[in-house]
N, C-alpha and C. Protein backbone atom coordinates (compact mmCIF):
# COMPACT_ATOMS: atom_id res chain seq x y z
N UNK A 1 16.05 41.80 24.93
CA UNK A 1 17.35 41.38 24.48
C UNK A 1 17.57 39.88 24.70
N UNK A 2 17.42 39.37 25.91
CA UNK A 2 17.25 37.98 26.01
C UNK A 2 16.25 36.88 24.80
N UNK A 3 15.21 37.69 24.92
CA UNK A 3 14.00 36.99 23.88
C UNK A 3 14.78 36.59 22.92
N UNK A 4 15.44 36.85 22.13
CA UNK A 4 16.07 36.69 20.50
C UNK A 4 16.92 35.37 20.79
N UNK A 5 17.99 35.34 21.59
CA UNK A 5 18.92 34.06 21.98
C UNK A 5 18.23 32.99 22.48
N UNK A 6 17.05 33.62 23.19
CA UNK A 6 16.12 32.23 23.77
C UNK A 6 15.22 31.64 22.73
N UNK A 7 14.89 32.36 21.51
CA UNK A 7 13.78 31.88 20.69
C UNK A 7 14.97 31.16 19.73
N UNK A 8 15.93 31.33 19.24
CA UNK A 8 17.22 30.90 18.75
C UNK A 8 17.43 29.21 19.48
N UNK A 9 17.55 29.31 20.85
CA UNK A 9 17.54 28.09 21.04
C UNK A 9 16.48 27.33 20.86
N UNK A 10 15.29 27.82 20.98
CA UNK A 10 14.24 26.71 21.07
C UNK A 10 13.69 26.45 19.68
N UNK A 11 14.21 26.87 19.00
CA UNK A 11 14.03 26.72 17.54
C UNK A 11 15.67 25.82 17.12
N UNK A 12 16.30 25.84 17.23
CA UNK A 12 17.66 24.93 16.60
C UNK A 12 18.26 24.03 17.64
N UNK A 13 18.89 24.34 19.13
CA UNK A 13 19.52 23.79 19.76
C UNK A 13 18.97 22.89 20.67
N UNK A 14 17.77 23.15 21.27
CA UNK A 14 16.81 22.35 22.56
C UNK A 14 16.25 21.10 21.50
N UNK A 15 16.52 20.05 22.70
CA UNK A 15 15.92 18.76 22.01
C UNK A 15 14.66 18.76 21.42
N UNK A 16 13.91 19.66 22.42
CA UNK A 16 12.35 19.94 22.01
C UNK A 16 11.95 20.57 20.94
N UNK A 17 12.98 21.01 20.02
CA UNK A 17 12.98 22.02 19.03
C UNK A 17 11.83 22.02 18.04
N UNK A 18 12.10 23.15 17.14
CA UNK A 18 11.08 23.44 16.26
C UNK A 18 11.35 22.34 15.07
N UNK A 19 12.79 21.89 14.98
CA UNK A 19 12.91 21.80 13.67
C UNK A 19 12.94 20.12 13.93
N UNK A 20 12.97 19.12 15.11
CA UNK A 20 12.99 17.49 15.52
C UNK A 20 11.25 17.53 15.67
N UNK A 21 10.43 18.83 15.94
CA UNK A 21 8.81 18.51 16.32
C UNK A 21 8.77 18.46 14.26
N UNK A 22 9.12 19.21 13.53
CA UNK A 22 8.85 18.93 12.40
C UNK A 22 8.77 18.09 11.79
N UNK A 23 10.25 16.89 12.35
CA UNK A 23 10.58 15.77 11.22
C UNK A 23 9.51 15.10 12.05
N UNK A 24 9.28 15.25 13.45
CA UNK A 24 8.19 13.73 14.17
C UNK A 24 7.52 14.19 13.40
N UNK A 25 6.82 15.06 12.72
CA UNK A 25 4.96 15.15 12.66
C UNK A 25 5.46 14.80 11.09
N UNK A 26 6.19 14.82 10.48
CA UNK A 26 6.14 13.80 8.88
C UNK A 26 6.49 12.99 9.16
N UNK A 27 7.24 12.48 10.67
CA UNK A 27 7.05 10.94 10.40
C UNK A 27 5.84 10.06 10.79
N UNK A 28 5.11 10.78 11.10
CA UNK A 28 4.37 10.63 11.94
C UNK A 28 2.91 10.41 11.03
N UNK A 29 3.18 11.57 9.84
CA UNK A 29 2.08 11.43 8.72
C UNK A 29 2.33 10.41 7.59
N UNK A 30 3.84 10.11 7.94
CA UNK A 30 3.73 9.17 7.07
C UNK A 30 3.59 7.41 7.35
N UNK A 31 3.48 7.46 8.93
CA UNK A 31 3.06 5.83 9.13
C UNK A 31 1.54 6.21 9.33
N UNK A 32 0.89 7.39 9.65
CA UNK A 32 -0.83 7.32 9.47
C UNK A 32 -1.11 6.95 7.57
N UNK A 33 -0.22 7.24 6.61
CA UNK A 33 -0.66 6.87 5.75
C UNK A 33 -0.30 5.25 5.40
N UNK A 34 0.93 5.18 6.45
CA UNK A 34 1.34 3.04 6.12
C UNK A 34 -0.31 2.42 6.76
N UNK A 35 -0.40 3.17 7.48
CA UNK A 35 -1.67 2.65 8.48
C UNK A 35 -2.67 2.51 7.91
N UNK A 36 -3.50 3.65 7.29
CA UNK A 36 -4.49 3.65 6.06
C UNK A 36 -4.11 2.51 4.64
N UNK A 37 -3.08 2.72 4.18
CA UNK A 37 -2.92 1.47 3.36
C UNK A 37 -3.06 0.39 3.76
N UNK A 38 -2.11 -0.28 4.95
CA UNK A 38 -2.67 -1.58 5.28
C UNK A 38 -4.08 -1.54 5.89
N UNK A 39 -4.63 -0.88 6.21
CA UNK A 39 -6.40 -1.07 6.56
C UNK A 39 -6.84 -1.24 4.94
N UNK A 40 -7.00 -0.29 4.50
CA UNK A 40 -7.55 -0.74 2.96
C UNK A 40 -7.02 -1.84 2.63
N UNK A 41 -6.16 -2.35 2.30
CA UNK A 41 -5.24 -3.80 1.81
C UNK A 41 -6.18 -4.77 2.80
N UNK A 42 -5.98 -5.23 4.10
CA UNK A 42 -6.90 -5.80 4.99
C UNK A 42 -8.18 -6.00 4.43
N UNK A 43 -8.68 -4.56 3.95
CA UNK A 43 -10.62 -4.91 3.87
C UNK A 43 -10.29 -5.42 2.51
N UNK A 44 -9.67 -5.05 1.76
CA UNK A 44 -9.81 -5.98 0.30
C UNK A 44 -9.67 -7.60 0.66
N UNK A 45 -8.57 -8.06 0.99
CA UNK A 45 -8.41 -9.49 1.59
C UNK A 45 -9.36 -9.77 1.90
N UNK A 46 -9.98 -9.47 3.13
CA UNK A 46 -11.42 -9.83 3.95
C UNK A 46 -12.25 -9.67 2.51
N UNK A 47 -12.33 -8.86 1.98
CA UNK A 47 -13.76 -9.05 0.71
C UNK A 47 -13.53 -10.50 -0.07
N UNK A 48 -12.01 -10.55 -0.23
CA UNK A 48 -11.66 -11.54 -1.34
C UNK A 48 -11.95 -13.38 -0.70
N UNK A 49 -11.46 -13.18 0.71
CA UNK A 49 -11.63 -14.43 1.38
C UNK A 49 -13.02 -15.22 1.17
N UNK A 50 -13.78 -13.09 0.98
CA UNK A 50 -15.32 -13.90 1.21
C UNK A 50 -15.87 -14.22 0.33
N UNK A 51 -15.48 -13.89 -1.09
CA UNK A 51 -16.11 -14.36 -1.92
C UNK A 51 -15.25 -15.62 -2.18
N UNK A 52 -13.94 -15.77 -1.93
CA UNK A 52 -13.98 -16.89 -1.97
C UNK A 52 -14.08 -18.52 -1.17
N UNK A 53 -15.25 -18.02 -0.59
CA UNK A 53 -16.61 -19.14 0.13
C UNK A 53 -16.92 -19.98 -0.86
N UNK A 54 -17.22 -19.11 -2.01
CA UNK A 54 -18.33 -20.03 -2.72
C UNK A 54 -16.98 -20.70 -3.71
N UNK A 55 -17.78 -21.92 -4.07
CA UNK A 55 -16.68 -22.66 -4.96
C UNK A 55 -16.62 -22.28 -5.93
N UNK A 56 -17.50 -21.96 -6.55
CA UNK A 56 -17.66 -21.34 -8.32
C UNK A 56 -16.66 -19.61 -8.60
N UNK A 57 -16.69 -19.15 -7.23
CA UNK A 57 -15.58 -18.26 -7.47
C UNK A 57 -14.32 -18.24 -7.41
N UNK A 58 -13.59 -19.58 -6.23
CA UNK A 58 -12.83 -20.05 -5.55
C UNK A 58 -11.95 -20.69 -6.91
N UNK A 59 -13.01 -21.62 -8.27
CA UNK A 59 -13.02 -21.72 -9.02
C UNK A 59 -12.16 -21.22 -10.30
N UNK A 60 -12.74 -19.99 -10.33
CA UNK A 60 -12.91 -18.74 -10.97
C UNK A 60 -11.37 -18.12 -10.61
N UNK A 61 -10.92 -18.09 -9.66
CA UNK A 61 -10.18 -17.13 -9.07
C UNK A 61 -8.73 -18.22 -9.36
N UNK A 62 -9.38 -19.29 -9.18
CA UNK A 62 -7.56 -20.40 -9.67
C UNK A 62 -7.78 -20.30 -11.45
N UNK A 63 -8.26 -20.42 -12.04
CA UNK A 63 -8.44 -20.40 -13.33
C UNK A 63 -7.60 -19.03 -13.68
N UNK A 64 -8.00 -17.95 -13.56
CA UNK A 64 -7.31 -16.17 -13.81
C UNK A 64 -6.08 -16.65 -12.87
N UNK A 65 -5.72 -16.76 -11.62
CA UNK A 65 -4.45 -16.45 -10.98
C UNK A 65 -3.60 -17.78 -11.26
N UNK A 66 -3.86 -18.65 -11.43
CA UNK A 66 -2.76 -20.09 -11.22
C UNK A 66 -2.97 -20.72 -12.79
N UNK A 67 -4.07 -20.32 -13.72
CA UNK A 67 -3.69 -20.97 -14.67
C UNK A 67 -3.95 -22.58 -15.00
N UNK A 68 -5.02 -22.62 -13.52
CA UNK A 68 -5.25 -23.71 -13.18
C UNK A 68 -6.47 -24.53 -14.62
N UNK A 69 -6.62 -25.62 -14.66
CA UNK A 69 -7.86 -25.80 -15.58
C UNK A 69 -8.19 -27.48 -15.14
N UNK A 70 -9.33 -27.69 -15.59
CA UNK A 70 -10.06 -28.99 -15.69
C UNK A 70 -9.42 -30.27 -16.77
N UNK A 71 -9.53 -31.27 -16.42
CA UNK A 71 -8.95 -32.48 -16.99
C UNK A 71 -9.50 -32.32 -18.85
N UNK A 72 -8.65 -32.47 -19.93
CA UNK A 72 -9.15 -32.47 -21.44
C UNK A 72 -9.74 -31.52 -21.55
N UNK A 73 -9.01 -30.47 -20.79
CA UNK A 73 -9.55 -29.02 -21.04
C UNK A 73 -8.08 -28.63 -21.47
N UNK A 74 -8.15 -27.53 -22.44
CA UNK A 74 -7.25 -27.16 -23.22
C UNK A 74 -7.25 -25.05 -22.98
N UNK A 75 -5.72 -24.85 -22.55
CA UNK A 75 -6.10 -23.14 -22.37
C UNK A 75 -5.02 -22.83 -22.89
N UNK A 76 -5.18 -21.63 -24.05
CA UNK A 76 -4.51 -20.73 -24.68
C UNK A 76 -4.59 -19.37 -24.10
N UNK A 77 -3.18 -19.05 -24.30
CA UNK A 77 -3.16 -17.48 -23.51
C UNK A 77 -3.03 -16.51 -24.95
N UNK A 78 -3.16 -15.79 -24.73
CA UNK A 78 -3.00 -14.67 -25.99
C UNK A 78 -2.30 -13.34 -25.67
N UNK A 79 -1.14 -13.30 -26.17
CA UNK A 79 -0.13 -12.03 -25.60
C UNK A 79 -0.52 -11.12 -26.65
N UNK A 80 -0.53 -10.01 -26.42
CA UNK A 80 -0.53 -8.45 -27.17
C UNK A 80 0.92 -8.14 -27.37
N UNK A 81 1.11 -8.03 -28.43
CA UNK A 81 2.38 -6.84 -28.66
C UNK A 81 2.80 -5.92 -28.54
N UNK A 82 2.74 -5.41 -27.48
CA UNK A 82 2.73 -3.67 -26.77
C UNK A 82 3.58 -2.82 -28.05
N UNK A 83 4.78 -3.36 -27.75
CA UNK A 83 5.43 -2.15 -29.34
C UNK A 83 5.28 -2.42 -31.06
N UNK A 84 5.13 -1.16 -30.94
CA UNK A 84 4.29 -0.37 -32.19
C UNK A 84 5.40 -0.64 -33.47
N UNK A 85 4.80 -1.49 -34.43
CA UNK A 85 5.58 -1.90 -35.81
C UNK A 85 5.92 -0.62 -36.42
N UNK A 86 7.22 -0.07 -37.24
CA UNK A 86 7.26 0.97 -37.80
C UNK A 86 7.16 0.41 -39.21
């Protein structure tokens, strides 16, 4: 007879409850997945730093991101028209 009121509390009312151990362990899965993203994000950086060592990629990499270019050098961009003419 006791058992029923005691499993009642430790499931809803006790701090230790069933239903505060629930929300920790999703919160819990969800900074192991912030955690895994910034590690992956990290090793990409670290790859990118390293290739850009060499100048010819360093190069390469301002040309595509900044748009950057060489003196009496001339760069055209070319936009696509995503929507469809009827």
């Amino acid at each position: 007879m006791i058992l029923i009121p005691f499993i009642i509390w430790m499931i809803f009312f006790d701090e230790n409850s069933f239903l505060i151990h629930k929300r920790f362990d999703k919160e819990i899965e969800e900074l192991e997945n912030s955690v895994n993203f910034y590690k992956d994000k990290i090793e990409e950086d670290k790859n990118t730093i390293k290739k850009l060592q060499d100048s010819l990629e360093l190069e390469r990499f301002a040309r595509e991101q900044y748009l950057m270019k060489k003196e009496n050098e001339e760069i055209y961009l070319i936009e696509f028209d995503t929507i469809p003419k009827k």
